[in-house]
Every structure is written in structure tokens, then in C-alpha cells.
Protein backbone atom coordinates (compact mmCIF):
# COMPACT_ATOMS: atom_id res chain seq x y z
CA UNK A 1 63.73 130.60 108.78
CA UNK A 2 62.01 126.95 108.75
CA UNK A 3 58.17 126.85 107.98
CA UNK A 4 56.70 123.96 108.95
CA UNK A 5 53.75 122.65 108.04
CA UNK A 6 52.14 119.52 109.79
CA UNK A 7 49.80 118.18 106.98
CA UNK A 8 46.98 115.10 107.73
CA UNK A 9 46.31 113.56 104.93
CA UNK A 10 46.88 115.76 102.06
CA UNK A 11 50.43 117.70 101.39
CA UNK A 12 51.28 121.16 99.39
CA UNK A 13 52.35 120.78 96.08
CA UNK A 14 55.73 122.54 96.30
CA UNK A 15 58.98 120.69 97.35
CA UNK A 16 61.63 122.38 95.44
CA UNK A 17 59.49 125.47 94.21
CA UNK A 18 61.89 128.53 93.88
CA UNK A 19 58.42 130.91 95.03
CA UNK A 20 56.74 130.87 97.92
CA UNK A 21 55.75 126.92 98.42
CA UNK A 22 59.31 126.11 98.52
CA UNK A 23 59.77 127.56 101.74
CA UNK A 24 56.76 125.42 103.66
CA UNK A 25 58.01 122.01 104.71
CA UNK A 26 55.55 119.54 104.67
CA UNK A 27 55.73 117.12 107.70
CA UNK A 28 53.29 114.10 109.14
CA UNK A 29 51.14 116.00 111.91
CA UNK A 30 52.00 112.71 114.18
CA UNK A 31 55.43 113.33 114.30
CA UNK A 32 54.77 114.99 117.31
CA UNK A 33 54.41 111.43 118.71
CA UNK A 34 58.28 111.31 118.17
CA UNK A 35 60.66 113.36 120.63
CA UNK A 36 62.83 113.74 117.96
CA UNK A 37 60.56 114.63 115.11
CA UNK A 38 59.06 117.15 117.43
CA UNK A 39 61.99 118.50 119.03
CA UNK A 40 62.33 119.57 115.21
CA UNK A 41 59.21 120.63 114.27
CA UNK A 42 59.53 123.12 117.93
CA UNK A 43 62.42 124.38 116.76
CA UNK A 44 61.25 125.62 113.42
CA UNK A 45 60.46 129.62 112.87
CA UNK A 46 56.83 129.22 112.20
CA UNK A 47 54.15 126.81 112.07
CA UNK A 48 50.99 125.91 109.48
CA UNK A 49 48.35 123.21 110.72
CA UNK A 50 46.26 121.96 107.84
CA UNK A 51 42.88 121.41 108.71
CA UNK A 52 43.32 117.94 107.61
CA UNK A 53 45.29 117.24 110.85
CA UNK A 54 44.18 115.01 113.74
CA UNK A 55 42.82 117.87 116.43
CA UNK A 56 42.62 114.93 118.80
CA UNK A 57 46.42 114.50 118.34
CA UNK A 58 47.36 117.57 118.33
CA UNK A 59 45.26 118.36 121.99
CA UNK A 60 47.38 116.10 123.46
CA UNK A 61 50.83 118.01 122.61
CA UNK A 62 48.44 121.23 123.39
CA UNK A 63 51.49 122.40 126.36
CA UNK A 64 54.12 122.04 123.57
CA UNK A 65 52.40 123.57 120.64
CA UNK A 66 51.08 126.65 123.38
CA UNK A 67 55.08 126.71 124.43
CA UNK A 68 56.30 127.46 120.69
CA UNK A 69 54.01 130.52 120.18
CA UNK A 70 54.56 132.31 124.01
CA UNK A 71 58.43 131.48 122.92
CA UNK A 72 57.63 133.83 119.65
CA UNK A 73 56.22 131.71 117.26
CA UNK A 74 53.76 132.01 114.67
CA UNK A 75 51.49 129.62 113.63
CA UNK A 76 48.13 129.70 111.34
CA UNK A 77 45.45 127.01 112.26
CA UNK A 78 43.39 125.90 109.20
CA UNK A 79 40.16 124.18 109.71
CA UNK A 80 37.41 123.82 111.85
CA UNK A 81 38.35 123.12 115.55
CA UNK A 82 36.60 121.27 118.03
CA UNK A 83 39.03 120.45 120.17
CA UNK A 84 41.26 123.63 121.29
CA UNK A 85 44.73 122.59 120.68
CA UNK A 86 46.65 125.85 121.70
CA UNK A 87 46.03 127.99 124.38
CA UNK A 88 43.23 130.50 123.42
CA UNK A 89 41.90 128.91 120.33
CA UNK A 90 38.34 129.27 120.16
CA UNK A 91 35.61 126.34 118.60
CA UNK A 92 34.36 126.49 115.21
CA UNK A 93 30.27 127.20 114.64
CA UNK A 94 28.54 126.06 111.80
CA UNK A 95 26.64 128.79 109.78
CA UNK A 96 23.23 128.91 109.10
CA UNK A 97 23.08 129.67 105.98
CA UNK A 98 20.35 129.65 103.21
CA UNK A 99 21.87 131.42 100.24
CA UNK A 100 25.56 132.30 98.57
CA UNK A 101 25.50 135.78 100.27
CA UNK A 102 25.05 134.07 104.12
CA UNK A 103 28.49 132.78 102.71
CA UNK A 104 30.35 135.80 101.33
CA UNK A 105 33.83 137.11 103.11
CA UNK A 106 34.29 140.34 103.68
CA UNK A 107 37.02 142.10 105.57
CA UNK A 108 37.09 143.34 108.98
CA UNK A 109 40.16 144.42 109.93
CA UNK A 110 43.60 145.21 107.96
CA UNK A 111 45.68 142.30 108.53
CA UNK A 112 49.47 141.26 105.89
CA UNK A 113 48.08 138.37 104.93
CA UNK A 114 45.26 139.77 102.83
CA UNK A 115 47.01 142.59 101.63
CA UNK A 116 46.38 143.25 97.98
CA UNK A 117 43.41 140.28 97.81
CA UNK A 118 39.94 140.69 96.79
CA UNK A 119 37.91 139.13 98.87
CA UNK A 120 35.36 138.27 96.10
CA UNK A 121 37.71 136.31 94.33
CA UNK A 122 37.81 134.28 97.26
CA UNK A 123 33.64 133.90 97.38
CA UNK A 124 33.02 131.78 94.50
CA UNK A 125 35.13 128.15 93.10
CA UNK A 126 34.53 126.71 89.95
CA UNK A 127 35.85 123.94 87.90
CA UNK A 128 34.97 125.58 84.92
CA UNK A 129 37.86 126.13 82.97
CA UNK A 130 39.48 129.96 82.80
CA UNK A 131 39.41 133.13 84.23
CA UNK A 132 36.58 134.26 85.32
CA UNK A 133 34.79 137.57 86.66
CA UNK A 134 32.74 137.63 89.85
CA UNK A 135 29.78 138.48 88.21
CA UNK A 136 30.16 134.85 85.94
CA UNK A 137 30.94 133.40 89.19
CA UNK A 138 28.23 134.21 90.79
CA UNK A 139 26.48 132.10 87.68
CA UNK A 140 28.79 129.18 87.42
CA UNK A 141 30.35 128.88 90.74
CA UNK A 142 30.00 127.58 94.45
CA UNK A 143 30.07 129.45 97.29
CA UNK A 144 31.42 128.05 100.86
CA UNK A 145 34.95 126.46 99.91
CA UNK A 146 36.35 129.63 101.98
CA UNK A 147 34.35 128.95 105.19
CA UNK A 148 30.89 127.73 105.91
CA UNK A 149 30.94 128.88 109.75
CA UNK A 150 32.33 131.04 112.47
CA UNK A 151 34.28 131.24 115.67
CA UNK A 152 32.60 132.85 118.94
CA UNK A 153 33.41 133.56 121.45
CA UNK A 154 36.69 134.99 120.65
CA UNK A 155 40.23 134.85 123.29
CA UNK A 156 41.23 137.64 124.84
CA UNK A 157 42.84 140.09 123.19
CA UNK A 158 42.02 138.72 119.45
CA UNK A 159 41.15 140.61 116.38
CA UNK A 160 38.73 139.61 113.68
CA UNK A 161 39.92 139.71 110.24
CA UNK A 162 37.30 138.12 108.23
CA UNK A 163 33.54 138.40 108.20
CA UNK A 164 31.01 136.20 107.15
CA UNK A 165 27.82 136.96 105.87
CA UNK A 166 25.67 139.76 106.44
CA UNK A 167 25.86 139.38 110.03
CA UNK A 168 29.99 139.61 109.67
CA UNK A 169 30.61 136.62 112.20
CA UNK A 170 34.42 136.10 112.51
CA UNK A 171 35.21 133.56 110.01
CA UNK A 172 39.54 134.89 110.15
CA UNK A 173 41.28 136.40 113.43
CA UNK A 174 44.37 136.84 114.71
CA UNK A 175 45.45 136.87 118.77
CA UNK A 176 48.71 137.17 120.59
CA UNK A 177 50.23 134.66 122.62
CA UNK A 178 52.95 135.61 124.70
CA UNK A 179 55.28 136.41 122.29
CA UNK A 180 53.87 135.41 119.72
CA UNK A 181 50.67 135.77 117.50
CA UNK A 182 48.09 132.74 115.85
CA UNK A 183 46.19 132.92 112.95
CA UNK A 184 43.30 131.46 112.51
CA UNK A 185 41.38 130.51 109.32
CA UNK A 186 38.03 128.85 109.88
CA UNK A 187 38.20 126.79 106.18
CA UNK A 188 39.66 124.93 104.22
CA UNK A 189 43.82 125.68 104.13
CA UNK A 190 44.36 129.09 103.27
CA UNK A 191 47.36 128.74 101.46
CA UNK A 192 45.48 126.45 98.74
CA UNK A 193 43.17 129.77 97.83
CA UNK A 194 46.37 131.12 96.37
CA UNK A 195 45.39 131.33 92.93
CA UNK A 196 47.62 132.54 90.08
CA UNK A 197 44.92 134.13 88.03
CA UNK A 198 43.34 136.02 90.90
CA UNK A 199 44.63 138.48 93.44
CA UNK A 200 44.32 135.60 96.26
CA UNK A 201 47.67 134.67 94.38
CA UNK A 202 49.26 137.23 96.99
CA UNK A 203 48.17 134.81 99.84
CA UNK A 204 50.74 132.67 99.61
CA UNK A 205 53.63 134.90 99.32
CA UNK A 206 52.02 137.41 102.25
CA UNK A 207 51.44 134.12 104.38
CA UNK A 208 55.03 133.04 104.51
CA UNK A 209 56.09 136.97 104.97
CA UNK A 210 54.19 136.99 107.88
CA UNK A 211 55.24 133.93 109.09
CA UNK A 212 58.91 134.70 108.72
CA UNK A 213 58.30 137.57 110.71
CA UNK A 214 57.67 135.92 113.86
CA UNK A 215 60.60 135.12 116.50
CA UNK A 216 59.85 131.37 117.31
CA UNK A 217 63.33 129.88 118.07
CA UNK A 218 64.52 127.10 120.06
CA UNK A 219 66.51 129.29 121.84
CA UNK A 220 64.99 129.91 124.77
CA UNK A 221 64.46 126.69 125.57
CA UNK A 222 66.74 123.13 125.24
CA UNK A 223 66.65 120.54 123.23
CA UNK A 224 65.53 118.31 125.69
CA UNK A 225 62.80 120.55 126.76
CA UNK A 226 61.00 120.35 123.67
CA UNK A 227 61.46 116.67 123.08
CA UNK A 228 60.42 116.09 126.43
């Protein structure tokens, strides 16, 4: 299954990669511009938006993006909308937030992607050199990288993965679409927090698991159709 990912401005790391990068193809959000180039990106298994891409843009292909997930696609949305793009998406909030605990994820709900990750490792970024535990995080790091706000109110039907804060406002959730499902992260991309010395290393590999999952085909619909 294809994994496409329509980047802005900044592309993964990972052409070539035998693990789990390898199988994300990075493509120029504004091929969707191009009947071609989207009739390709539509026909792909899966979708990842980076939160680097143009939401302006990507509103005006809203009917085709909405068509690939009712068809059985999956797709995770990075970033902080403003401008719903697909069909139930909800707008990002900023937090209000005074300290690095108004910032702190914590999970809500079960969901594949997170499976095996601990969510403080996920709290704190440094540039400090090494591997370090939460409690020298807490010292030398920065909170926020992870999200900094919150979606409300939430589509129909959606589940909240992630919490933020102590008041646990969705910063993660998941709805279905059809007959298929989108995942929303409220942050900066999720697949970058996959970090080799941490347990948020299982992000990537769970992300394109769940992706792969989905049943987004072209099938269902022609060629023409979703270059049209």
C-alpha cells in the first residue's frame, strides 16, 4: 500500500529507508493543483498532511480529499487548522497556558498509534545532547513542541485520544468518515516525535501500521473521477 504524504515546506528524512520512513512518500501538497498529480495522490492507500501544508489549498480540493476517506481512506492531519479541509475536521484553539504542566499530554483513550509510548517522553524537547530522564527534562527541556492548544468542539462521532493539561482538552482524536477514519494531531507532525532513544520511537512504525490498515483505493471510483 502507497502512503502519501503531502509535505509544505519541509520533507521526511527517509527516501530509501528499509524501516518505517521508507514507506511514506513525500509529495508537494500543490500537486493537487494537477489532475494528474492528484489523480495519484487519490489513489494512494493512505494519506499524511504535514502541518506545514497550505490549509487554504487544501480547502479548495476539500470534496476530493472528503471523497478519499468515505471511499476507505485514512489520513492523519498534522497541525493547527483554521480552515476545515475535510469533512468533519474541527478548528484548532490556542491554550492558555502559564506553566509546563498546562502543556503536558496525557492519554485519553487507547488508540494503535500510541501503543507502547510514554507520553512523558513526548512532554519535554531538548537540544541537549543524550538521553535523558523526564525528571532532567523537566530541568533542561521545553515543553509545547507536542501541542500548545486544543480542538473543540469535536465531529460527530469522534474520539479523543490525547489530553492536554490539567483540564484534558483534546489535543489528539480520531473520527470516522464513511469508510474511513482521520486522525488528527493538533502539533507539530507526529511522525517527527519518533525518537530512537525514547519509546515515541514506536510512533512511526504504529503510524504507518495503522495507516496500512485502512481500505482507501481507487477502486470505487475512475480515474477520471478523481482527476476531475
Amino acid at each position: 500500500m502507497t502512503i502519501i504524504r503531502l509535505a509544505g515546506s519541509t520533507t521526511m528524512r527517509g527516501r530509501g529507508d528499509p524501516g518505517w520512513r521508507g514507506a511514506i512518500e513525500d509529495t508537494d501538497a500543490y500537486d493537487l493543483a494537477d489532475p494528474a498529480r492528484r489523480g495519484k495522490i487519490l489513489s494512494a492507500g493512505a494519506l499524511v498532511i504535514s502541518g506545514a501544508a497550505d490549509h487554504v489549498m487544501l480547502h479548495q480540493h476539500r470534496e476530493h480529499l472528503t471523497g478519499f476517506v468515505r471511499d476507505g481512506g485514512r489520513v492523519l492531519v498534522n497541525g493547527q487548522v483554521v480552515l476545515p479541509f475535510i469533512d468533519g475536521l474541527c478548528r484548532w484553539l490556542k491554550l492558555d497556558y502559564r506553566s509546563p504542566w498546562d502543556l503536558r499530554p496525557h492519554a485519553l483513550s487507547d488508540h494503535p498509534v500510541w501503543d507502547g509510548v510514554d507520553y512523558r517522553d513526548l512532554h519535554f524537547r531538548t537540544g541537549v545532547p543524550g538521553v535523558h530522564t523526564y525528571e532532567q527534562l523537566q530541568e533542561i527541556g521545553v515543553a509545547g513542541f507536542y501541542g500548545r492548544g486544543y480542538h473543540s468542539p469535536l465531529p460527530e462521532g469522534a474520539m479523543a485520544v490525547t489530553g492536554i493539561g490539567p483540564n484534558s482538552l483534546p489535543l489528539d482524536y480520531t473520527y470516522p468518515l464513511g469508510k474511513g477514519e482521520v486522525l488528527v494531531h493538533g502539533g507539530l507532525d507526529l511522525e517527527g516525535f519518533a525518537d530512537e532513544r525514547y519509546s515515541s520511537r514506536r510512533l512511526g512504525p504504529n503510524l504507518v501500521a495503522w495507516l496500512g490498515a485502512g481500505t482507501g483505493t481507487i477502486s470505487s471510483r475512475s480515474s477520471e473521477e478523481v482527476s476531475a
